[in-house]
C-alpha atoms as a PDB file:
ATOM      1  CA  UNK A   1     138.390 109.673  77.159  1.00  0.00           C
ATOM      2  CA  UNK A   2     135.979 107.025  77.058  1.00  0.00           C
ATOM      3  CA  UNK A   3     133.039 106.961  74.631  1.00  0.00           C
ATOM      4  CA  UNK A   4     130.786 107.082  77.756  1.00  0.00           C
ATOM      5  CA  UNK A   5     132.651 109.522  79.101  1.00  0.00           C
ATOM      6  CA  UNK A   6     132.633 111.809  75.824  1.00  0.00           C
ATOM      7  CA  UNK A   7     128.787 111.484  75.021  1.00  0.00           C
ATOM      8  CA  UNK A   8     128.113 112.210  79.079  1.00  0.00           C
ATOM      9  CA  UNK A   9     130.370 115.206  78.400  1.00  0.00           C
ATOM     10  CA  UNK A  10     128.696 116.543  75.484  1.00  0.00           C
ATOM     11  CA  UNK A  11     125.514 115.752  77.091  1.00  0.00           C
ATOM     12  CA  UNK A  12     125.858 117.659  80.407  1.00  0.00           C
ATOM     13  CA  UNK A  13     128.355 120.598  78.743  1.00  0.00           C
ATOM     14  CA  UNK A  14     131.517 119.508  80.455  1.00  0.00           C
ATOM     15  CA  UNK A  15     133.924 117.408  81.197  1.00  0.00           C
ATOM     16  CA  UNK A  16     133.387 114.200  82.853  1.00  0.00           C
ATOM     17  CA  UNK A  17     135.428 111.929  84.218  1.00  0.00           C
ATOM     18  CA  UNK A  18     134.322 108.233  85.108  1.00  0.00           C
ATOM     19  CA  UNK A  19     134.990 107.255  88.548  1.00  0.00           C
ATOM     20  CA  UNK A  20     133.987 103.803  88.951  1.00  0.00           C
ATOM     21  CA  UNK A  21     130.926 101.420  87.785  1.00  0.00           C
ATOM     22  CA  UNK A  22     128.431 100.847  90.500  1.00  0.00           C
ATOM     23  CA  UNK A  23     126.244  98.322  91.968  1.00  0.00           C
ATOM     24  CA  UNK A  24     122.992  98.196  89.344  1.00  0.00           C
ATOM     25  CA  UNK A  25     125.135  96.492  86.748  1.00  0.00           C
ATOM     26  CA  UNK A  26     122.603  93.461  86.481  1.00  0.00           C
ATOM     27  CA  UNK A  27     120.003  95.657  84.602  1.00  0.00           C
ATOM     28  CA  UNK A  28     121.601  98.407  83.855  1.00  0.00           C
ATOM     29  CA  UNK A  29     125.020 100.186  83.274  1.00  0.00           C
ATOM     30  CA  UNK A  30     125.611 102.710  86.320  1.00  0.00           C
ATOM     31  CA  UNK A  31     128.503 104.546  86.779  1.00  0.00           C
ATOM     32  CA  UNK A  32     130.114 107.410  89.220  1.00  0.00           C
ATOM     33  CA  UNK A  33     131.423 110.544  87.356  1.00  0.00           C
ATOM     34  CA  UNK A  34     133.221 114.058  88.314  1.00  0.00           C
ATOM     35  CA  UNK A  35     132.066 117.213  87.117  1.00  0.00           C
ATOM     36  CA  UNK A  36     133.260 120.559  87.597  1.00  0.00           C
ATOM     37  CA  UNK A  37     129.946 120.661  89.227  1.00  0.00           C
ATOM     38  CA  UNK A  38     130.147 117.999  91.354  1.00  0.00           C
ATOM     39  CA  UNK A  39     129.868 114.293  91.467  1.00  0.00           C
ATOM     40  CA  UNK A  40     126.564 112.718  89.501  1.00  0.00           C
ATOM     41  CA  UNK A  41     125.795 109.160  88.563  1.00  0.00           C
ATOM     42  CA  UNK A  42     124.945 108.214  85.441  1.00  0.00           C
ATOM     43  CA  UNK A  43     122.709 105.757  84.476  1.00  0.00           C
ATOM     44  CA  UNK A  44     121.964 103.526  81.145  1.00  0.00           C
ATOM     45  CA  UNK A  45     118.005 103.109  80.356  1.00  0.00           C
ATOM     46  CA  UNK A  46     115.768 102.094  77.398  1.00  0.00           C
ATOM     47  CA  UNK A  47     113.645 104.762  78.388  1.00  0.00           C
ATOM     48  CA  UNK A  48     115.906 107.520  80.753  1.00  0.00           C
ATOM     49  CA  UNK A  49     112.805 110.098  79.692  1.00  0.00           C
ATOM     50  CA  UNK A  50     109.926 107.917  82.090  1.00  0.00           C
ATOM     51  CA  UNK A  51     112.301 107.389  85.081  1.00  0.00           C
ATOM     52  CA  UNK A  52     113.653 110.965  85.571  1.00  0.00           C
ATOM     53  CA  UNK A  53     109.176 111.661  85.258  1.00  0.00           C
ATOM     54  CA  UNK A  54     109.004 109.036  88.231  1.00  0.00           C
ATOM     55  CA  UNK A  55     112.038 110.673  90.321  1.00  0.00           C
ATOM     56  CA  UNK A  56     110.650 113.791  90.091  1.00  0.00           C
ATOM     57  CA  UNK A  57     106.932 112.759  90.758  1.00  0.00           C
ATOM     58  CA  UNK A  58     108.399 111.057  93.956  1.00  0.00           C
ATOM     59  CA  UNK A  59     110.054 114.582  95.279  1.00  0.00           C
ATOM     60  CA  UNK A  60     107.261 116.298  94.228  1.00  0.00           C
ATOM     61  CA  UNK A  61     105.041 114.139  96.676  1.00  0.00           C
ATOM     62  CA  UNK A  62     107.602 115.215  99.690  1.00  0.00           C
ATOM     63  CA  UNK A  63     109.612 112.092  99.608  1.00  0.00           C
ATOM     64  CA  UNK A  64     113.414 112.675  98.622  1.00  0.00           C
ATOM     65  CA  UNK A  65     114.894 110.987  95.382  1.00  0.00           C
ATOM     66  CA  UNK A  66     118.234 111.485  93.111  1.00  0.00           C
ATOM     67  CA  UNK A  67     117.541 114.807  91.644  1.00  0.00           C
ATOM     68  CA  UNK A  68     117.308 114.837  87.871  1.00  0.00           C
ATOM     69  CA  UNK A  69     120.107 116.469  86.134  1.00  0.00           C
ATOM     70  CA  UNK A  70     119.988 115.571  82.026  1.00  0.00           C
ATOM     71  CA  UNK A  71     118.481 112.997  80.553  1.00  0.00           C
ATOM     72  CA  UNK A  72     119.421 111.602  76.824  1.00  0.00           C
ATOM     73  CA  UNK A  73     117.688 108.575  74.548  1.00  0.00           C
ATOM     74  CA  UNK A  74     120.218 106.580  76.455  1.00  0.00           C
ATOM     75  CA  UNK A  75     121.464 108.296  79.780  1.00  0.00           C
ATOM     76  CA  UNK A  76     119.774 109.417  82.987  1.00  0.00           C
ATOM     77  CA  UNK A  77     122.532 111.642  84.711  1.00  0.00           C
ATOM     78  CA  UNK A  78     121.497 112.576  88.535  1.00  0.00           C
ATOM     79  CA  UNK A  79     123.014 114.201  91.659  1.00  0.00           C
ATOM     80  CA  UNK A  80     125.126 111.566  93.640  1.00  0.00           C
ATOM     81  CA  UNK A  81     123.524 110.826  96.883  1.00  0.00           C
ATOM     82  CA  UNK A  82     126.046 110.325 100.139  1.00  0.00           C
ATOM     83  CA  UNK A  83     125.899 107.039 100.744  1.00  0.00           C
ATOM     84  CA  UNK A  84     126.317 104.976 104.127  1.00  0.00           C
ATOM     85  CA  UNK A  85     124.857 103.303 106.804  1.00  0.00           C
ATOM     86  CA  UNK A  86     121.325 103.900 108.220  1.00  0.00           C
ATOM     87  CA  UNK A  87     120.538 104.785 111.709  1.00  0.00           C
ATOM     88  CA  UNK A  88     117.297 104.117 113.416  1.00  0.00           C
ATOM     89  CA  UNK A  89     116.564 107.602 112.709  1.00  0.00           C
ATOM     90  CA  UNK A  90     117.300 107.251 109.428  1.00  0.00           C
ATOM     91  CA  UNK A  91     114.738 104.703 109.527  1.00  0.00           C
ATOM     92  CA  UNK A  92     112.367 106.465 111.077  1.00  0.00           C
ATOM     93  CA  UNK A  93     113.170 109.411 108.573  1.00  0.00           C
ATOM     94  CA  UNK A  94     112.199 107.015 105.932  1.00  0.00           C
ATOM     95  CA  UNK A  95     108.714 106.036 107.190  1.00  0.00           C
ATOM     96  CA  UNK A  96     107.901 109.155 106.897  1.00  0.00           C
ATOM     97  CA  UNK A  97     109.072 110.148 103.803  1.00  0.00           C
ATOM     98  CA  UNK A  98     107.776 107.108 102.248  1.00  0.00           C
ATOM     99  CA  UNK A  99     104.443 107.386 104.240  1.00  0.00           C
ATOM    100  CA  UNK A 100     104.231 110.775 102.671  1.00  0.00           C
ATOM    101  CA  UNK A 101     104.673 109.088  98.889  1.00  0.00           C
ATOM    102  CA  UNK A 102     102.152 106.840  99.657  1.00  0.00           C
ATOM    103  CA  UNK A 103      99.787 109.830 100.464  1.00  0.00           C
ATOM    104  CA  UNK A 104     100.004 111.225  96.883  1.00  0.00           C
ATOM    105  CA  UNK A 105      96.739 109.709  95.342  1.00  0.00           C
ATOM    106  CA  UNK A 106      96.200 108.991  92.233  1.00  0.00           C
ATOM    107  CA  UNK A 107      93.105 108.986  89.737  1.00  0.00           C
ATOM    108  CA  UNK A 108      93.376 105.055  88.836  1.00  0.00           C
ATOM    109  CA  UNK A 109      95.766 102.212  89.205  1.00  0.00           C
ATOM    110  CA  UNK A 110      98.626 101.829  87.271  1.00  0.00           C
ATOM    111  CA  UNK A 111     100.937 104.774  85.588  1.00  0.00           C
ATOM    112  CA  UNK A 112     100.139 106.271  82.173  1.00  0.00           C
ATOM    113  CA  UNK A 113     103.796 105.475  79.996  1.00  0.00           C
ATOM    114  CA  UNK A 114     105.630 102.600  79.131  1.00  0.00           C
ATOM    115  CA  UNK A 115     108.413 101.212  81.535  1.00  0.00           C
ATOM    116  CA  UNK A 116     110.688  98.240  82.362  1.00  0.00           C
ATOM    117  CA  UNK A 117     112.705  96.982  84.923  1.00  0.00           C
ATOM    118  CA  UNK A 118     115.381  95.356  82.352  1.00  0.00           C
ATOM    119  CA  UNK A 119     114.045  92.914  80.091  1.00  0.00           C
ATOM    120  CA  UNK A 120     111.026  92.550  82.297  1.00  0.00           C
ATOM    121  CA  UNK A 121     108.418  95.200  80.850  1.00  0.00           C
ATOM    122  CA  UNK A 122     105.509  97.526  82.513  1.00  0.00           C
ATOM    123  CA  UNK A 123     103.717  98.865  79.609  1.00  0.00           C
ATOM    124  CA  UNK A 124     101.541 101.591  80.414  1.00  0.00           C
ATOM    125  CA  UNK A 125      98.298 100.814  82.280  1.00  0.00           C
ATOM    126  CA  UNK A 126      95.085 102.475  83.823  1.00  0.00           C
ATOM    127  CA  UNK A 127      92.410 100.579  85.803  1.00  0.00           C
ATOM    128  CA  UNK A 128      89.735 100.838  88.286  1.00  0.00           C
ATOM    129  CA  UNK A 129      89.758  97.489  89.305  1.00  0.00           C
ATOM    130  CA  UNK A 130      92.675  96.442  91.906  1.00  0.00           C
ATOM    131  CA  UNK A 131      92.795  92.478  91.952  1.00  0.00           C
ATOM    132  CA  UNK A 132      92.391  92.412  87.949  1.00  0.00           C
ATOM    133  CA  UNK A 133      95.156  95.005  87.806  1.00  0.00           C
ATOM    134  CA  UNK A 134      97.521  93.272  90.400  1.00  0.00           C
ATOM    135  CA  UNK A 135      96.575  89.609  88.390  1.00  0.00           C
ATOM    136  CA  UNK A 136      96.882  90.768  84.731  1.00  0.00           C
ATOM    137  CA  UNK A 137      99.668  93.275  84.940  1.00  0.00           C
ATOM    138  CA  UNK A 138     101.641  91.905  87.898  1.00  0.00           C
ATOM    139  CA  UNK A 139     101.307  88.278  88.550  1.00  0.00           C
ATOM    140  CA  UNK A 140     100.446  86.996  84.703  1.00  0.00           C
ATOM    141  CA  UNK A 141     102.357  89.786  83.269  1.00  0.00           C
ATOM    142  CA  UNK A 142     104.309  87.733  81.225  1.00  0.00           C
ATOM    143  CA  UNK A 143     103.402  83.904  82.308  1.00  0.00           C
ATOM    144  CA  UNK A 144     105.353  82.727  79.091  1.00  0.00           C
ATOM    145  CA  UNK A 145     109.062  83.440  80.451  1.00  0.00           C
ATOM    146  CA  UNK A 146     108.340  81.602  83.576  1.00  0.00           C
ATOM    147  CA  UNK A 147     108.389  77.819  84.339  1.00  0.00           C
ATOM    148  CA  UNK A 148     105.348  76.220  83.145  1.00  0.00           C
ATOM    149  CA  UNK A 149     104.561  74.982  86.460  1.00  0.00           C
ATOM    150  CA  UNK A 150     104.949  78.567  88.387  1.00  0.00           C
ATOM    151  CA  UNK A 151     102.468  79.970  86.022  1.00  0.00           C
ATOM    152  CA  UNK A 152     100.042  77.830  86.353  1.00  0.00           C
ATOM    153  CA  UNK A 153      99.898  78.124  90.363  1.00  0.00           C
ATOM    154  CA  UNK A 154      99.841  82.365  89.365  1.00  0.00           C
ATOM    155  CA  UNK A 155      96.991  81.315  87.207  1.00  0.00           C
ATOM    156  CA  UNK A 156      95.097  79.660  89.548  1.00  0.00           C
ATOM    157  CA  UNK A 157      95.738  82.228  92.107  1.00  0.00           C
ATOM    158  CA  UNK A 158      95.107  85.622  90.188  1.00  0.00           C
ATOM    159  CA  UNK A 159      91.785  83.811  89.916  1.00  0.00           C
ATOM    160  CA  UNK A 160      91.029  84.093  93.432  1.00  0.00           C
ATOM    161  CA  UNK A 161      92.289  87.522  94.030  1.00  0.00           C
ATOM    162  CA  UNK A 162      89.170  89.270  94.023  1.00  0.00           C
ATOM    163  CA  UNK A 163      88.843  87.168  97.068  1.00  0.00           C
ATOM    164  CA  UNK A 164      92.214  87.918  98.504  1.00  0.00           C
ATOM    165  CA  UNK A 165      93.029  91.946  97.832  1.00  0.00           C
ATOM    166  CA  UNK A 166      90.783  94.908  98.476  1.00  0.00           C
ATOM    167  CA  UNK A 167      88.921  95.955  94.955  1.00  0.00           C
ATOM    168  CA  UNK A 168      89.418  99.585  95.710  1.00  0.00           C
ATOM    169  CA  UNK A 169      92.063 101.005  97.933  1.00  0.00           C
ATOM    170  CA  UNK A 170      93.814 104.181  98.024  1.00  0.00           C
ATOM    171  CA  UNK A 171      95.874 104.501  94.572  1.00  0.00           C
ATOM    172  CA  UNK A 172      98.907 105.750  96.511  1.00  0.00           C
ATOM    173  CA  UNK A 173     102.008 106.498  94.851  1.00  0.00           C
ATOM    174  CA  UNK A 174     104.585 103.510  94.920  1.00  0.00           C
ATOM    175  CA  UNK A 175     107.810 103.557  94.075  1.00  0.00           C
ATOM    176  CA  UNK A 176     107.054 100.492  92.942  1.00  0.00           C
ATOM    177  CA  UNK A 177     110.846  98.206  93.387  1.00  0.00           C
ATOM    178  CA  UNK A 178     111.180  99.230  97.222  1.00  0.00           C
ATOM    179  CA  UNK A 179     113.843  96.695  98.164  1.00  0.00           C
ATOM    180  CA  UNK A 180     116.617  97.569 100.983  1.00  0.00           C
ATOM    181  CA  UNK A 181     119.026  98.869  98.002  1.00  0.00           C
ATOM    182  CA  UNK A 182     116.811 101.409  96.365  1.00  0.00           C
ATOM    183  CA  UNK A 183     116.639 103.614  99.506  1.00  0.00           C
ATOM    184  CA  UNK A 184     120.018 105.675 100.376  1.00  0.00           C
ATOM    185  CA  UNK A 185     121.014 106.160 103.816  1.00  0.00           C
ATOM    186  CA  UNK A 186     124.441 108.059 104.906  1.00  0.00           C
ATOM    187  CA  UNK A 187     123.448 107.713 108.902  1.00  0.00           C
ATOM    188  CA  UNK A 188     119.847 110.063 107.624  1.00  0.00           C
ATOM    189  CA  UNK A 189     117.748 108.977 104.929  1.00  0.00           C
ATOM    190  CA  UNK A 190     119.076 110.475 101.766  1.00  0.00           C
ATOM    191  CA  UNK A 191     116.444 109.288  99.193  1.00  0.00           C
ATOM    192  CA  UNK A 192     115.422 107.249  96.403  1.00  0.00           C
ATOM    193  CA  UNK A 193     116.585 105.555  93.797  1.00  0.00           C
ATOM    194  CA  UNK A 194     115.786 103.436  90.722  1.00  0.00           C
ATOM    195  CA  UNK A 195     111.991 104.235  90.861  1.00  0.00           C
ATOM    196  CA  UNK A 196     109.263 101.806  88.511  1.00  0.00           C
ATOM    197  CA  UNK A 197     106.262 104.222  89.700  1.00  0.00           C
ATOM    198  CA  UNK A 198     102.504 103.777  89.454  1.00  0.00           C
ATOM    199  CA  UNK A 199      99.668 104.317  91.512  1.00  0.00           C
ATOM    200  CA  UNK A 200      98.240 101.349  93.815  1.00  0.00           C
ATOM    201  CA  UNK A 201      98.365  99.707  97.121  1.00  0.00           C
ATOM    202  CA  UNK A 202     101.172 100.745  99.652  1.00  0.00           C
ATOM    203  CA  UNK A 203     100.736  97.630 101.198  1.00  0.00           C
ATOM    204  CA  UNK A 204     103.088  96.421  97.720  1.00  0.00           C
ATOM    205  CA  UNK A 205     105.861  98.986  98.425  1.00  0.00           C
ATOM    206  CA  UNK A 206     105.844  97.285 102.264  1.00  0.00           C
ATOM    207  CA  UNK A 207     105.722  94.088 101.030  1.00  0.00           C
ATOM    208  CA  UNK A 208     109.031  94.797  98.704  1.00  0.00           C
ATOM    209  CA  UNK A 209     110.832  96.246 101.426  1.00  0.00           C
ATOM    210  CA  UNK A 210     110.099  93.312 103.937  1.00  0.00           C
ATOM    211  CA  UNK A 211     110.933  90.725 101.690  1.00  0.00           C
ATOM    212  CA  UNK A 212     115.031  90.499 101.857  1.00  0.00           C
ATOM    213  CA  UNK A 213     115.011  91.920 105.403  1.00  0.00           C
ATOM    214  CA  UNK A 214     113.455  94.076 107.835  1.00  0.00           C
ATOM    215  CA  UNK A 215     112.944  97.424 108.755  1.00  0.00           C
ATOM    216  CA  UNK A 216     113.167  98.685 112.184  1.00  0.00           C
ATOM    217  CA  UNK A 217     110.542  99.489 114.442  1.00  0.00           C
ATOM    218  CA  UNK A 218     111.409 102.863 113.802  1.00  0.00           C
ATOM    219  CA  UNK A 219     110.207 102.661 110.791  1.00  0.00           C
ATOM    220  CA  UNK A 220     107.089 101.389 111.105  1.00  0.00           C
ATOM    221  CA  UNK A 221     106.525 103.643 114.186  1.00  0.00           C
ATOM    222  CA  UNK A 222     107.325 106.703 112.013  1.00  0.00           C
ATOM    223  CA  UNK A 223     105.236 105.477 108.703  1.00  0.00           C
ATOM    224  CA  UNK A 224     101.980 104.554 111.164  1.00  0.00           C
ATOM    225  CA  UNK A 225      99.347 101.697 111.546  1.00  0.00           C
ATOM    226  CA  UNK A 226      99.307  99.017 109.062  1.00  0.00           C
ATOM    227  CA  UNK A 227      96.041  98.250 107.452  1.00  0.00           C
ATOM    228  CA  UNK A 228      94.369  95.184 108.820  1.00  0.00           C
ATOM    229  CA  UNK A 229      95.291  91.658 107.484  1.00  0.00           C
ATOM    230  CA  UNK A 230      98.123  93.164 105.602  1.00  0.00           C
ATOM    231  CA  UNK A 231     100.423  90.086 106.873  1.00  0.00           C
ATOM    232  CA  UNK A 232      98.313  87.709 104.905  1.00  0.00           C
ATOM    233  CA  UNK A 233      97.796  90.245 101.854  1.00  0.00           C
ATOM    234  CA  UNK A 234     102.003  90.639 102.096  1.00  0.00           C
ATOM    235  CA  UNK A 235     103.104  87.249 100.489  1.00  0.00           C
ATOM    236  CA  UNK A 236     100.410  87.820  97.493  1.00  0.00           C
ATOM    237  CA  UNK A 237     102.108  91.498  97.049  1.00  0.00           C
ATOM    238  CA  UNK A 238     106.084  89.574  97.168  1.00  0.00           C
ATOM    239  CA  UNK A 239     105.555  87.315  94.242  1.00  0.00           C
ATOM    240  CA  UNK A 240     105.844  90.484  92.062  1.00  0.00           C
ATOM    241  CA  UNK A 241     109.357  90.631  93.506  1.00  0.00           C
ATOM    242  CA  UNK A 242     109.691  86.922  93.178  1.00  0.00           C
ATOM    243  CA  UNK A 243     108.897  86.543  90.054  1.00  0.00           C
ATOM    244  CA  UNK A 244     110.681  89.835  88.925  1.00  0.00           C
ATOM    245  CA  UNK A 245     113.780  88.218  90.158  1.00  0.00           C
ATOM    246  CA  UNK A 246     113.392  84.769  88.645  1.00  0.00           C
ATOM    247  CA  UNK A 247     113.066  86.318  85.062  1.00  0.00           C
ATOM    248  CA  UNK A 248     115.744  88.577  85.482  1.00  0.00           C
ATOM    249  CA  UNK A 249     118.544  86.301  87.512  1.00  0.00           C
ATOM    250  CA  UNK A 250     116.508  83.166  86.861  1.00  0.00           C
ATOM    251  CA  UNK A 251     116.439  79.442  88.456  1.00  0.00           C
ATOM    252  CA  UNK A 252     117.955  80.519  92.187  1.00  0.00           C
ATOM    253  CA  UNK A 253     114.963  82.685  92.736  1.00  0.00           C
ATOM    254  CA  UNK A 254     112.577  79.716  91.937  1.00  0.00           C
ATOM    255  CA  UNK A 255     112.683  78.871  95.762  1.00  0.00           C
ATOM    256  CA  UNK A 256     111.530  82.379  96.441  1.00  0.00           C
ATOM    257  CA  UNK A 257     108.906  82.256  94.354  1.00  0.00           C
ATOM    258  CA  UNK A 258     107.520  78.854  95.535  1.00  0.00           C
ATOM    259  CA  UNK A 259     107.501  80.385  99.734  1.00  0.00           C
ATOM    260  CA  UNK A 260     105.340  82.964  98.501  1.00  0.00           C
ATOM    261  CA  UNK A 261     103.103  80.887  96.499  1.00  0.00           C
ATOM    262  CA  UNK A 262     102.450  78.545  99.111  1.00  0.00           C
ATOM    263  CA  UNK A 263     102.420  81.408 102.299  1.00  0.00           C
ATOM    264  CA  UNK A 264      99.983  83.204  99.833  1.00  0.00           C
ATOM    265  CA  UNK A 265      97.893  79.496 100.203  1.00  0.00           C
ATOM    266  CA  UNK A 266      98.217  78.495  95.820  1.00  0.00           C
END
């Protein structure tokens, strides 16, 4: 047995056998394992305690996510989601889940306990104010592991957000890392995964999930209207993504960054 395996089994109360690693790897240690209650995944975390609070804050808004099994000071264990292909329903199952996330308000901007996604930390913020939140804690969040040059134009641009973003709209519940691999599909739409919750704009959980590729129609159909001007709001939201992924795989993603800076007009 494994040492993974044996400090999953004492954790959990049985035995456990390791099936394979899974894709996550980059941040993260996540592996498949059998129980005699069925198959889980297991996943590595600096702080396991705060993400099994945001999975089950996402289910409890009426959105479906990996259910919660044990958590340790190193392992989040969870149910194993089917996992396949989407279907347009799927899709369409989606927008409404996720339309139904974004629907659980919040009573300010931000989430109340330290996280991270990796090295790359979210330490636990409140605010009223929506531009100084999305410039301090998201775009100059930590200017001094980026190239000198990049910061500067997030500088410069942070500046003009009150400008840019809405001061006060609706503190929905984001997942908060909504790219194409953090939503499970096996034909339906099986869940969530890999949550970095707090409360703000939905138009950043959009922008996320339109930045590799893009949904359907059936899912926009089935999450409804758009706000206004979100198209030009979108590439400001996508530098968070941008930049998330230039700290954490580094100098490839510098291209990324730069389309969004200059779509986003800095």
């Amino acid at each position: 047995m494994t040492d993974a395996a044996k400090v999953l089994s004492d954790l959990l109360g049985t035995d456990v056998t390791i099936s394979e690693h899974l894709s996550g790897g980059d941040v993260a240690e996540v592996i498949a394992i059998d129980t005699p209650r069925g198959p889980r995944v297991a996943k590595s975390s600096a702080l396991p305690g705060v993400e099994a609070r945001m999975l089950q804050a996402i289910a409890a808004a009426g959105c479906p996510a990996a259910q919660v099994v044990a958590t340790s000071d190193k392992w989040l264990v969870m149910d194993r989601l089917p996992q396949g292909f989407p279907t347009k329903a799927g899709w369409a199952e989606a927008g409404h889940a996720i339309s139904d996330l974004h629907a659980t308000v919040g009573p300010h901007f931000g989430w109340k306990e330290d996280f991270a996604i990796g090295p790359a930390p979210q330490p636990a913020i409140v605010s009223d104010d929506w531009p100084a939140f999305w410039a301090e804690h998201r775009l100059l969040a930590w200017p001094e592991t980026l190239p000198a040059d990049i910061a500067q134009r997030l500088e410069r641009l942070a500046a003009r957000l009150p400008d840019l973003l809405p001061r006060q709209p609706r503190a929905g519940l984001l997942h908060g890392d909504l790219w194409h691999g953090n939503l499970v599909f096996d034909g339906g739409f099986k869940g969530l995964i890999d949550p970095a919750c707090y409360y703000g704009d939905a138009e950043v959980d959009l922008a996320a999930l339109t930045t590799f590729s893009m949904p359907p129609a059936e899912f926009f159909a089935a999450y409804g209207p758009c706000p206004e001007g979100w198209e030009q709001r979108r590439p400001i939201y996508r530098l968070w993504i941008a930049i998330l992924h230039l700290r954490l795989f580094g100098e490839s993603y510098r291209g990324m960054v730069e389309r969004c800076l200059q779509a986003a007009g800095a």
